[in-house]
N, C-alpha and C. Protein backbone atom coordinates (compact mmCIF):
# COMPACT_ATOMS: atom_id res chain seq x y z
N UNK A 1 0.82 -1.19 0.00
CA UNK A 1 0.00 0.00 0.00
C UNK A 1 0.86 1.26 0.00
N UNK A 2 2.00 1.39 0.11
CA UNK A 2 2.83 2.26 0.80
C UNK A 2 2.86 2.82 -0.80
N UNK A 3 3.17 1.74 -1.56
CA UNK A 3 3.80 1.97 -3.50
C UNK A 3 2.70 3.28 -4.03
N UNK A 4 1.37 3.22 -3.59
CA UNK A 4 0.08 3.97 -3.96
C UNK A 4 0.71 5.25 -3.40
N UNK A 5 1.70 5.58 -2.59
CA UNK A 5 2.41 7.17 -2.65
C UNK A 5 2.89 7.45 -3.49
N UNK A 6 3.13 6.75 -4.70
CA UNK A 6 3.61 7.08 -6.27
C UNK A 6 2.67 8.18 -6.99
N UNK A 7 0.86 7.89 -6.63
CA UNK A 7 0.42 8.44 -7.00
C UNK A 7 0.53 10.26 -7.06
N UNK A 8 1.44 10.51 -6.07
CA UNK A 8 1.86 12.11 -6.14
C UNK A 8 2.63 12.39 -7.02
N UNK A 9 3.37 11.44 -7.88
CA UNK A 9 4.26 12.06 -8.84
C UNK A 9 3.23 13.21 -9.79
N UNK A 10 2.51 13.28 -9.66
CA UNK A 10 1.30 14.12 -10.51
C UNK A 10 1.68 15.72 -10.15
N UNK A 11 2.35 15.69 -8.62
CA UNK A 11 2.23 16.49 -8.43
C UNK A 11 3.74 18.10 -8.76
N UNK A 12 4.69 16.96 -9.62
CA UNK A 12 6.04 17.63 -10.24
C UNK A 12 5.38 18.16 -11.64
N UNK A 13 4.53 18.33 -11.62
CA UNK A 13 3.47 18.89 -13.01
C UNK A 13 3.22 20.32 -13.17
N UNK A 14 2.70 20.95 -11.89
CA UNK A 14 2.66 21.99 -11.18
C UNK A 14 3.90 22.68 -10.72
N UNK A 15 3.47 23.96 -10.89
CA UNK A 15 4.48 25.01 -9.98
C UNK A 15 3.80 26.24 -8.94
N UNK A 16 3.76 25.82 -7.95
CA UNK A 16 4.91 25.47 -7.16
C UNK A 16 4.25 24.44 -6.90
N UNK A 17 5.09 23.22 -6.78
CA UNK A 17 5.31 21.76 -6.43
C UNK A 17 3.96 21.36 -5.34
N UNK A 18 5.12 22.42 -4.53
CA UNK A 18 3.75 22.08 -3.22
C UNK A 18 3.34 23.53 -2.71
N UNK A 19 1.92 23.55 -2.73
CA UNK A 19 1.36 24.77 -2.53
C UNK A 19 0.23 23.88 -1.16
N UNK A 20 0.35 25.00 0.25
CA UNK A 20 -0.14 24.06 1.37
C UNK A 20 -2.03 24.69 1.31
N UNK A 21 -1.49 25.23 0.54
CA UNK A 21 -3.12 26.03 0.55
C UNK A 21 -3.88 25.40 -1.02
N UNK A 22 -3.27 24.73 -1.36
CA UNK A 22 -3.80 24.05 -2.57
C UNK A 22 -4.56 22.96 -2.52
N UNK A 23 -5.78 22.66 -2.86
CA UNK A 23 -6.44 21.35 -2.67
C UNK A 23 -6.33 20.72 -3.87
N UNK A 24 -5.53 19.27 -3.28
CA UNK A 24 -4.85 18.31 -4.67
C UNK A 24 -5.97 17.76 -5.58
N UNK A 25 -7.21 17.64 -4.27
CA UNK A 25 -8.44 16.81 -5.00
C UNK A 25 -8.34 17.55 -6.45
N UNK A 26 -8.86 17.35 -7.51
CA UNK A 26 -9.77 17.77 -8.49
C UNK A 26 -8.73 18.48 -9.14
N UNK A 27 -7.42 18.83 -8.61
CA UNK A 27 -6.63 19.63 -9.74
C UNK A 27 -5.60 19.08 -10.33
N UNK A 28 -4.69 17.89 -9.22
CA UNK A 28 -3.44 17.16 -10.60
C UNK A 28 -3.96 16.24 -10.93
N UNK A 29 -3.78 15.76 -12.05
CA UNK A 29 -4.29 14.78 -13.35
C UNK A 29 -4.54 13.20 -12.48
N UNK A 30 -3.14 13.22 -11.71
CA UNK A 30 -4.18 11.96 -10.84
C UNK A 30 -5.08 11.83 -9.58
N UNK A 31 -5.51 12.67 -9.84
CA UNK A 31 -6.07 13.14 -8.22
C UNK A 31 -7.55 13.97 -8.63
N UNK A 32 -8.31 13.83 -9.89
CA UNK A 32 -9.30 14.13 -10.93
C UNK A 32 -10.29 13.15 -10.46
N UNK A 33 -11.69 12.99 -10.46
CA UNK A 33 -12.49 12.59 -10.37
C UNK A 33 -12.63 11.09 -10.88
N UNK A 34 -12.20 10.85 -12.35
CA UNK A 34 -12.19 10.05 -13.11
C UNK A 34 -11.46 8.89 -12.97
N UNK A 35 -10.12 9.20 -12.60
CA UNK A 35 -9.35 8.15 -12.10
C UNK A 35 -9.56 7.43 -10.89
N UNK A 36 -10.39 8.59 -9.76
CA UNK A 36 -10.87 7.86 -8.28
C UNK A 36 -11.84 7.24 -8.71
N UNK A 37 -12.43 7.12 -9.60
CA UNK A 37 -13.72 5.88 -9.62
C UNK A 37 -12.70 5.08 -10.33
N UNK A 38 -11.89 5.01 -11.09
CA UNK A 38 -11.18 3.67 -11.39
C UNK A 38 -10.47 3.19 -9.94
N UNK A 39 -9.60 4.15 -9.57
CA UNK A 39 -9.00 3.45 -7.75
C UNK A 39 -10.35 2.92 -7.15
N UNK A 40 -11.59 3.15 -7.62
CA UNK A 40 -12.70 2.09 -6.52
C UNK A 40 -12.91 1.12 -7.29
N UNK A 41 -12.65 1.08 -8.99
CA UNK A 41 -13.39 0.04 -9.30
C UNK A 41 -11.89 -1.08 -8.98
N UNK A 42 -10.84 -0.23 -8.89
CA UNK A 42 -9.76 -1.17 -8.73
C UNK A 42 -9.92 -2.75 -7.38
N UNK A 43 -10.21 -1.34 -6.56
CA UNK A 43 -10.65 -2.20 -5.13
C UNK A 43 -11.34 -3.20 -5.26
N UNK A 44 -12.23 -3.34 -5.84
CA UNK A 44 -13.46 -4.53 -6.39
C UNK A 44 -12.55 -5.77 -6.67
N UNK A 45 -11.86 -5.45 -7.69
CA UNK A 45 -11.01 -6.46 -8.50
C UNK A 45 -10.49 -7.93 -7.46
N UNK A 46 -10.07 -8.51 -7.27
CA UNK A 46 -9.28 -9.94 -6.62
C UNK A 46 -7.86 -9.12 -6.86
N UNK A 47 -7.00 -9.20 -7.91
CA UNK A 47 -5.77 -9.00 -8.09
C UNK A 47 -5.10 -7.48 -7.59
N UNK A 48 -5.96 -6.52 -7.99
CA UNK A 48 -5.60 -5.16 -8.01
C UNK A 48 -6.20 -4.59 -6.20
N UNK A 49 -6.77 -5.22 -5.43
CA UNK A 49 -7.93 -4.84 -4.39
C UNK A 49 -6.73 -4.17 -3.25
N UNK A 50 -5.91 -4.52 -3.31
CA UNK A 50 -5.00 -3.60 -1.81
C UNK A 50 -4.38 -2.32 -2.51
N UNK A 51 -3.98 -2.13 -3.79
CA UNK A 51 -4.02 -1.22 -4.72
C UNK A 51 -4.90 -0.03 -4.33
N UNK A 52 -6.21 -0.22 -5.02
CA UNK A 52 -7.12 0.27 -5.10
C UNK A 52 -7.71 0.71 -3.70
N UNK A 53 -7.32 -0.43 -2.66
CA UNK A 53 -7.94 0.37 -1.33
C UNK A 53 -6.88 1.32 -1.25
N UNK A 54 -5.85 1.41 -1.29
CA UNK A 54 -4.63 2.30 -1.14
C UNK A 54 -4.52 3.63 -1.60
N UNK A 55 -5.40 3.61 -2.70
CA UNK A 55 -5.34 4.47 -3.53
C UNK A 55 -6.63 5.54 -2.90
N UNK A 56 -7.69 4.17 -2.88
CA UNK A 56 -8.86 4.91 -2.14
C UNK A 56 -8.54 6.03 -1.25
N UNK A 57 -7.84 5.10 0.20
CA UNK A 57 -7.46 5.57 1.06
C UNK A 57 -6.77 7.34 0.92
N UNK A 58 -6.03 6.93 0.00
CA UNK A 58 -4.92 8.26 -0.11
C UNK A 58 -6.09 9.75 -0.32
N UNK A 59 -6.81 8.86 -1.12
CA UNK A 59 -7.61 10.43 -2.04
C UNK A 59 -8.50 11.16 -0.88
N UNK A 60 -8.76 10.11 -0.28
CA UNK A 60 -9.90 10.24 1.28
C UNK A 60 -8.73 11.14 2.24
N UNK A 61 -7.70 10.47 2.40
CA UNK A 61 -6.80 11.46 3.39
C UNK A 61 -6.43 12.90 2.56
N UNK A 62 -6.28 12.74 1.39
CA UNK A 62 -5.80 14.13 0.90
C UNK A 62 -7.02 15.27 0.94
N UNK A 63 -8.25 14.37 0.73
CA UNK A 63 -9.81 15.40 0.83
C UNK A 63 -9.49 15.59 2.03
N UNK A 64 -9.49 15.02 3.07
CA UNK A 64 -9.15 15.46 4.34
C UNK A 64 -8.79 16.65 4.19
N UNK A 65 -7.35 16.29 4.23
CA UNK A 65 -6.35 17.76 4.10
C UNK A 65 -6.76 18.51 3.71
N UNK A 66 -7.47 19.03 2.47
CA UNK A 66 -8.26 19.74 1.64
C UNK A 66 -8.99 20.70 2.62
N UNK A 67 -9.93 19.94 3.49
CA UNK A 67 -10.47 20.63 4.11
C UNK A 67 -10.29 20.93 5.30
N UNK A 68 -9.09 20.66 5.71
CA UNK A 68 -8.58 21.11 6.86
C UNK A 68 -7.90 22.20 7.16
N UNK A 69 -6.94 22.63 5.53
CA UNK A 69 -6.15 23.45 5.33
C UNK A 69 -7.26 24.80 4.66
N UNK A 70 -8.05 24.20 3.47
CA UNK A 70 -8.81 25.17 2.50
C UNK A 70 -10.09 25.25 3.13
N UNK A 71 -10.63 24.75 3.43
CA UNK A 71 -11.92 24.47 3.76
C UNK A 71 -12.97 24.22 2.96
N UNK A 72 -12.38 23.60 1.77
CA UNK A 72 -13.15 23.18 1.11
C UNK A 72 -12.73 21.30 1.14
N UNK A 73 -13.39 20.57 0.64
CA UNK A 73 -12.94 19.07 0.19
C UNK A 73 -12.64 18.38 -1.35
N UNK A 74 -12.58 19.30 -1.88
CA UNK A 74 -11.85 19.15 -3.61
C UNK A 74 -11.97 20.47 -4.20
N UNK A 75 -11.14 20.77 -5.32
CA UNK A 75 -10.97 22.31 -5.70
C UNK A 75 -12.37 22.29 -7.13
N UNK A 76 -12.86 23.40 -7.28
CA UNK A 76 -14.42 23.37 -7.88
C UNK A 76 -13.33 23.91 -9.02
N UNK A 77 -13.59 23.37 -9.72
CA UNK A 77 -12.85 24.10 -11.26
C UNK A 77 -14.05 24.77 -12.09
């Protein structure tokens, strides 16, 4: 599960890198709406399922953050 921290490479895309007031939800390419319903349908799977919870997991802690820091829980584009 730990490997599903790869999923931030999304975030060397952007400048500045890391912005603490930035909510990741909804703005780097892996961290988009579209791909979190694939990280759930991943979970489903037999082969891919600790993956996909991992992945789950991450997007759930980063909404967290989101709204802990912004006060919102994904950025409204």
């Amino acid at each position: 599960m730990m490997v599903t921290m790869l999923v931030d490479i999304d975030h060397l895309l952007t400048t500045p890198i890391y912005d603490p007031l930035r909510c990741s939800i909804n703005f780097h390419p892996l961290h988009q709406f579209l791909p979190i319903g694939l990280y759930v349908v991943l979970s489903f799977i037999p082969k891919t399922r600790w993956i996909g919870i991992g992945l789950v997991i991450h997007m759930l802690l980063d909404s967290f953050d989101c709204y802990q820091h912004v006060g919102v829980w994904y950025t409204a584009v």
